[in-house]
Protein backbone atom coordinates (compact mmCIF):
# COMPACT_ATOMS: atom_id res chain seq x y z
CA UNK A 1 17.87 -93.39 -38.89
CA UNK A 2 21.31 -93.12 -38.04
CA UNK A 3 22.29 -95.58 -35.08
CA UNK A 4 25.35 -97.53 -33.07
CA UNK A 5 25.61 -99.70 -30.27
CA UNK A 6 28.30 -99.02 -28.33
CA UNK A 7 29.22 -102.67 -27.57
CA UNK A 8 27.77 -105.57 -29.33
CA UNK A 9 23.99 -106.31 -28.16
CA UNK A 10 21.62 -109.02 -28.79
CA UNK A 11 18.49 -108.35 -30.30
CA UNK A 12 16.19 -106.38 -29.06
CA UNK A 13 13.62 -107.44 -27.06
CA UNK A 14 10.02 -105.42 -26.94
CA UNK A 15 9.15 -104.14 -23.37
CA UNK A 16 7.02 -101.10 -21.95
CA UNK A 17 9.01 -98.34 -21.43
CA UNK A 18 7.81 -95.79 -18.78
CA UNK A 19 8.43 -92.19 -19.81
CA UNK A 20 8.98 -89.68 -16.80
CA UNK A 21 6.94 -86.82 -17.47
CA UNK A 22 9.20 -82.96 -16.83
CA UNK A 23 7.80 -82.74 -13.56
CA UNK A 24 9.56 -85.67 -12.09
CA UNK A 25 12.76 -84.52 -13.20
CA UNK A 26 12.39 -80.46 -11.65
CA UNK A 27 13.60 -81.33 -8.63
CA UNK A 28 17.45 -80.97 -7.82
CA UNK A 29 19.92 -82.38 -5.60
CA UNK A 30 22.37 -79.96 -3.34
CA UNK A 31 25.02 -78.50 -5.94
CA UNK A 32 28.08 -80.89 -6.07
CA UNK A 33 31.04 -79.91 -4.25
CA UNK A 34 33.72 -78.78 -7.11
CA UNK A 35 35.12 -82.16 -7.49
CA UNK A 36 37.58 -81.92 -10.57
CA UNK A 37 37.46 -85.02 -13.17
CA UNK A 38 39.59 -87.25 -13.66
CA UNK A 39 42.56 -87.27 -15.93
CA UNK A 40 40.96 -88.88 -19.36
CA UNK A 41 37.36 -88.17 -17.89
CA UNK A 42 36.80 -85.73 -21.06
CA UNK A 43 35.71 -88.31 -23.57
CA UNK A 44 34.29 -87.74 -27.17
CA UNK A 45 31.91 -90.67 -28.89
CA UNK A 46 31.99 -90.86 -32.39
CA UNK A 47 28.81 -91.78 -33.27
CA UNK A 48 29.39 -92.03 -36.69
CA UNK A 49 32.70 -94.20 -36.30
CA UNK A 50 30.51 -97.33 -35.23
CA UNK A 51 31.05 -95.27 -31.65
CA UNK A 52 34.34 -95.24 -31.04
CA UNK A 53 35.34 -93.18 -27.93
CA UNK A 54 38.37 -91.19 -27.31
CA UNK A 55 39.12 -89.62 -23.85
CA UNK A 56 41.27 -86.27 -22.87
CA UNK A 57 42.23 -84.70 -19.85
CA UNK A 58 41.00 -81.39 -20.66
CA UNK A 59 37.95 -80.29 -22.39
CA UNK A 60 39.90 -78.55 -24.66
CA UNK A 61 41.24 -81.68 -26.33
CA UNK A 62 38.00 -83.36 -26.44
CA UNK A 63 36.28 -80.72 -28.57
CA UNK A 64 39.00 -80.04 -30.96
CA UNK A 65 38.73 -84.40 -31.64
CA UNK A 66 34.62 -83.72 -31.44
CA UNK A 67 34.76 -80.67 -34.23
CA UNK A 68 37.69 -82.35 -36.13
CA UNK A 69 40.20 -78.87 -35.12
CA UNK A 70 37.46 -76.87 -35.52
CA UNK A 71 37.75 -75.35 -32.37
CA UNK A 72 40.85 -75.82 -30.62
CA UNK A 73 40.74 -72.77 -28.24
CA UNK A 74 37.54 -74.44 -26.04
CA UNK A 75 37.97 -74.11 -22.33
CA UNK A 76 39.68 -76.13 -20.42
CA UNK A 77 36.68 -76.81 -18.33
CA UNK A 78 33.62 -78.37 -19.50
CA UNK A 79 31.23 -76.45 -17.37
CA UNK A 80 33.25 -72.89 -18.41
CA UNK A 81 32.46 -73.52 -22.05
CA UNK A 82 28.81 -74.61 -21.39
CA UNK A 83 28.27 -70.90 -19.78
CA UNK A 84 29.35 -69.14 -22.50
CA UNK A 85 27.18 -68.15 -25.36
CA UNK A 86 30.28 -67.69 -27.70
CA UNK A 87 31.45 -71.15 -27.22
CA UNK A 88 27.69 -72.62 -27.78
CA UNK A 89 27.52 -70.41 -30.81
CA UNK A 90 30.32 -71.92 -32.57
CA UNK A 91 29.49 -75.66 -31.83
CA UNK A 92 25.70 -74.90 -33.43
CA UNK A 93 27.46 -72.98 -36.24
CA UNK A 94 30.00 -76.31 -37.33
CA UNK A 95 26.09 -77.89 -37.76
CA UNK A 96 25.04 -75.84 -40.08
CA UNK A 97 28.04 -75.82 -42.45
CA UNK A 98 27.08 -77.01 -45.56
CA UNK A 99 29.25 -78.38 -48.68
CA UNK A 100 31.69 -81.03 -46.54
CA UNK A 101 33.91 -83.08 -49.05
CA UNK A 102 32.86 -86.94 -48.82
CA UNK A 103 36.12 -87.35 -47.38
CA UNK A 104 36.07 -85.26 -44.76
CA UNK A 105 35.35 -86.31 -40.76
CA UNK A 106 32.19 -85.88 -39.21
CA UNK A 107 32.45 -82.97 -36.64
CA UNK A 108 29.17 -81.72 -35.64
CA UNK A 109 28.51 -82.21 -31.76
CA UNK A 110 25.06 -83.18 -31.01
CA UNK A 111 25.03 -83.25 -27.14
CA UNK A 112 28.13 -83.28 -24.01
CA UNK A 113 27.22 -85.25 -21.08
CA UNK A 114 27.92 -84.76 -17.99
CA UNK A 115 28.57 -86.39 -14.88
CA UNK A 116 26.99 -83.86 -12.42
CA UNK A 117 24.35 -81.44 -12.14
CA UNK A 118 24.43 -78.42 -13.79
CA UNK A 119 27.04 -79.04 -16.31
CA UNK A 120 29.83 -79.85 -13.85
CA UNK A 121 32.37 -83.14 -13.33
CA UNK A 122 33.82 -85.10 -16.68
CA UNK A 123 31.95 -84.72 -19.92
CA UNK A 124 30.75 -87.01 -22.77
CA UNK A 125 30.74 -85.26 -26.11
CA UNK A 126 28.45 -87.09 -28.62
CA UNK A 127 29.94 -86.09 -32.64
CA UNK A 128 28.18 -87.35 -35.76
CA UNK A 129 28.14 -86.24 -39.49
CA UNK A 130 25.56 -84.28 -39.05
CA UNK A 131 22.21 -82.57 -37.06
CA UNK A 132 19.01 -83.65 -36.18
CA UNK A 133 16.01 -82.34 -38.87
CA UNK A 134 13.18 -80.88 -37.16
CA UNK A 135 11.04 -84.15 -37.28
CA UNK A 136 9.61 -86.66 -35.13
CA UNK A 137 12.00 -89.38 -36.43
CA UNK A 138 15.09 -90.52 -34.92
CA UNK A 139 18.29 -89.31 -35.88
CA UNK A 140 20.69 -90.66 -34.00
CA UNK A 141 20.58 -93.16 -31.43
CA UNK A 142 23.21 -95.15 -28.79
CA UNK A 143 21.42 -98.27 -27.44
CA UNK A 144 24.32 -99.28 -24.94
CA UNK A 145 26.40 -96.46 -23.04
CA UNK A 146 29.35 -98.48 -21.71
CA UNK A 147 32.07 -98.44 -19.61
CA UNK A 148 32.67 -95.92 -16.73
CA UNK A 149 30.15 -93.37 -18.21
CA UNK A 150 27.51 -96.32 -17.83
CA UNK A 151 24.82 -94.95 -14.91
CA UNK A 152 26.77 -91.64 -14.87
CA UNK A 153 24.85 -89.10 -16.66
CA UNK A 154 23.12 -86.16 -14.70
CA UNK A 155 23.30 -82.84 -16.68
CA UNK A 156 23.32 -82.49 -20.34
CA UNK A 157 23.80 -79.89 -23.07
CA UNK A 158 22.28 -80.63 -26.88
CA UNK A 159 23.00 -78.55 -29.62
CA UNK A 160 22.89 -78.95 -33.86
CA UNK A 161 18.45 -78.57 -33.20
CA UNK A 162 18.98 -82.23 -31.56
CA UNK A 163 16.59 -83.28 -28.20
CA UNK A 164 17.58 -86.32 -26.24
CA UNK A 165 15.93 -89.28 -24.61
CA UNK A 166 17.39 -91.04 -21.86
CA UNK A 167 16.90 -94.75 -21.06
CA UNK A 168 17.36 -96.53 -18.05
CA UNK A 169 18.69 -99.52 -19.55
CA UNK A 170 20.28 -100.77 -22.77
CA UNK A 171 18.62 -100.70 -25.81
CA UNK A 172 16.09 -98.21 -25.13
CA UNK A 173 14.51 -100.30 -22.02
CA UNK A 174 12.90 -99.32 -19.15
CA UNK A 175 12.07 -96.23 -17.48
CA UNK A 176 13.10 -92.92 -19.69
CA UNK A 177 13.13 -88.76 -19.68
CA UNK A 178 10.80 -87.25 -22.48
CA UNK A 179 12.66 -85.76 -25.62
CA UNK A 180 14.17 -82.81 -23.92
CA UNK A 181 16.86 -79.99 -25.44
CA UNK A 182 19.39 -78.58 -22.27
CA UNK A 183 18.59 -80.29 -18.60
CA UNK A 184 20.52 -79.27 -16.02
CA UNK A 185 19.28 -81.69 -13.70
CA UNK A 186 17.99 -85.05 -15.31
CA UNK A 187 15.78 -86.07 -12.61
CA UNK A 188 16.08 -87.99 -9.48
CA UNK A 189 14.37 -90.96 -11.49
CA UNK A 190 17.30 -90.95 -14.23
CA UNK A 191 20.15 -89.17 -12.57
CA UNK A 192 23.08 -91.72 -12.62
CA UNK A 193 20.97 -94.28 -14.67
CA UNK A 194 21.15 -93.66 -18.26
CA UNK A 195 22.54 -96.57 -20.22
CA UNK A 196 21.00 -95.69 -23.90
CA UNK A 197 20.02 -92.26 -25.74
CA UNK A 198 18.15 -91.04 -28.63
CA UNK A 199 18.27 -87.96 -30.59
CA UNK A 200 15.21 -86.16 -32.95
């Protein structure tokens, strides 16, 4: 397993961890109204750089940092490039490239964030070295989200054959979504709570 803490945590204490089952997390809010993020709202974590974050003010930017210039023609908007199939084609295809020099940055995007329902508001674009592998084991995992994007989560986006777990708290406490692949709605349990994640 493949993990980072986003700050420095103590160890990890065992608790019960209630999982919310995909029927408490149909329901959906009214639609947001358009808000536009905030300058430096676009932020890429490098999961695979002990989680360091870097933050744009257009999705663009972000995603050419996430797939290492990869793709440097992305959308400006985050919600744009989740709509189209071209976009989410090319983000799953930088997955499955095979024969990466040692030396060479990580760039495969595993899931983007974002701050509102239904793909809209500032994003959080989650890059690591590589995938997730079909099994039950965890690949990748972030026990603390911090800083603004702490309890912001509502919509997210995975890609690279990764599903995503949500916890309440740090560390992988308290109450948590299922393993789930696209949401565009996290749940009224979770929405604006998520403060850990972990990918299979």
């Amino acid at each position: 397993m493949r993990s980072v803490l986003l700050v420095a945590a103590a160890t990890i204490a065992a608790t019960t961890s209630t999982v919310l089952s995909p029927m408490a997390a149909s329901a959906s809010p009214s639609p947001t109204n358009g808000t536009v993020p905030k300058p430096g709202r676009n932020c890429v974590v490098h999961l695979a750089a002990s989680g360091s974050v870097s933050c744009y003010d257009t999705f663009t930017e972000a995603i050419n940092d996430a797939t290492n210039g990869k793709i440097t023609d992305a959308p400006r908007n985050a919600r744009t490039a989740v709509a189209s199939a071209t976009f989410n084609d090319r983000i799953n295809a930088i997955a499955q490239t095979k024969g990466q020099s040692a030396g060479q940055k990580a760039a495969t995007v595993i899931e983007i964030s974002y701050e509102h329902i239904n793909f809209q508001g500032a994003s959080l674009t989650w890059e690591t070295s590589g995938g997730c592998d079909n099994s039950s084991d965890v690949d990748w995992q972030a026990g603390s989200i911090t800083g603004w994007w702490n309890d912001r989560i509502s919509s997210f986006r995975t890609y690279a054959n990764c599903l995503s777990r949500h916890w309440e708290h740090t560390n992988f406490q308290g109450a948590s979504t299922g393993y789930w692949g696209t949401t565009g709605y996290i749940g009224d349990a979770m929405n604006d709570r998520a403060s850990s994640i972990k990918w299979i």
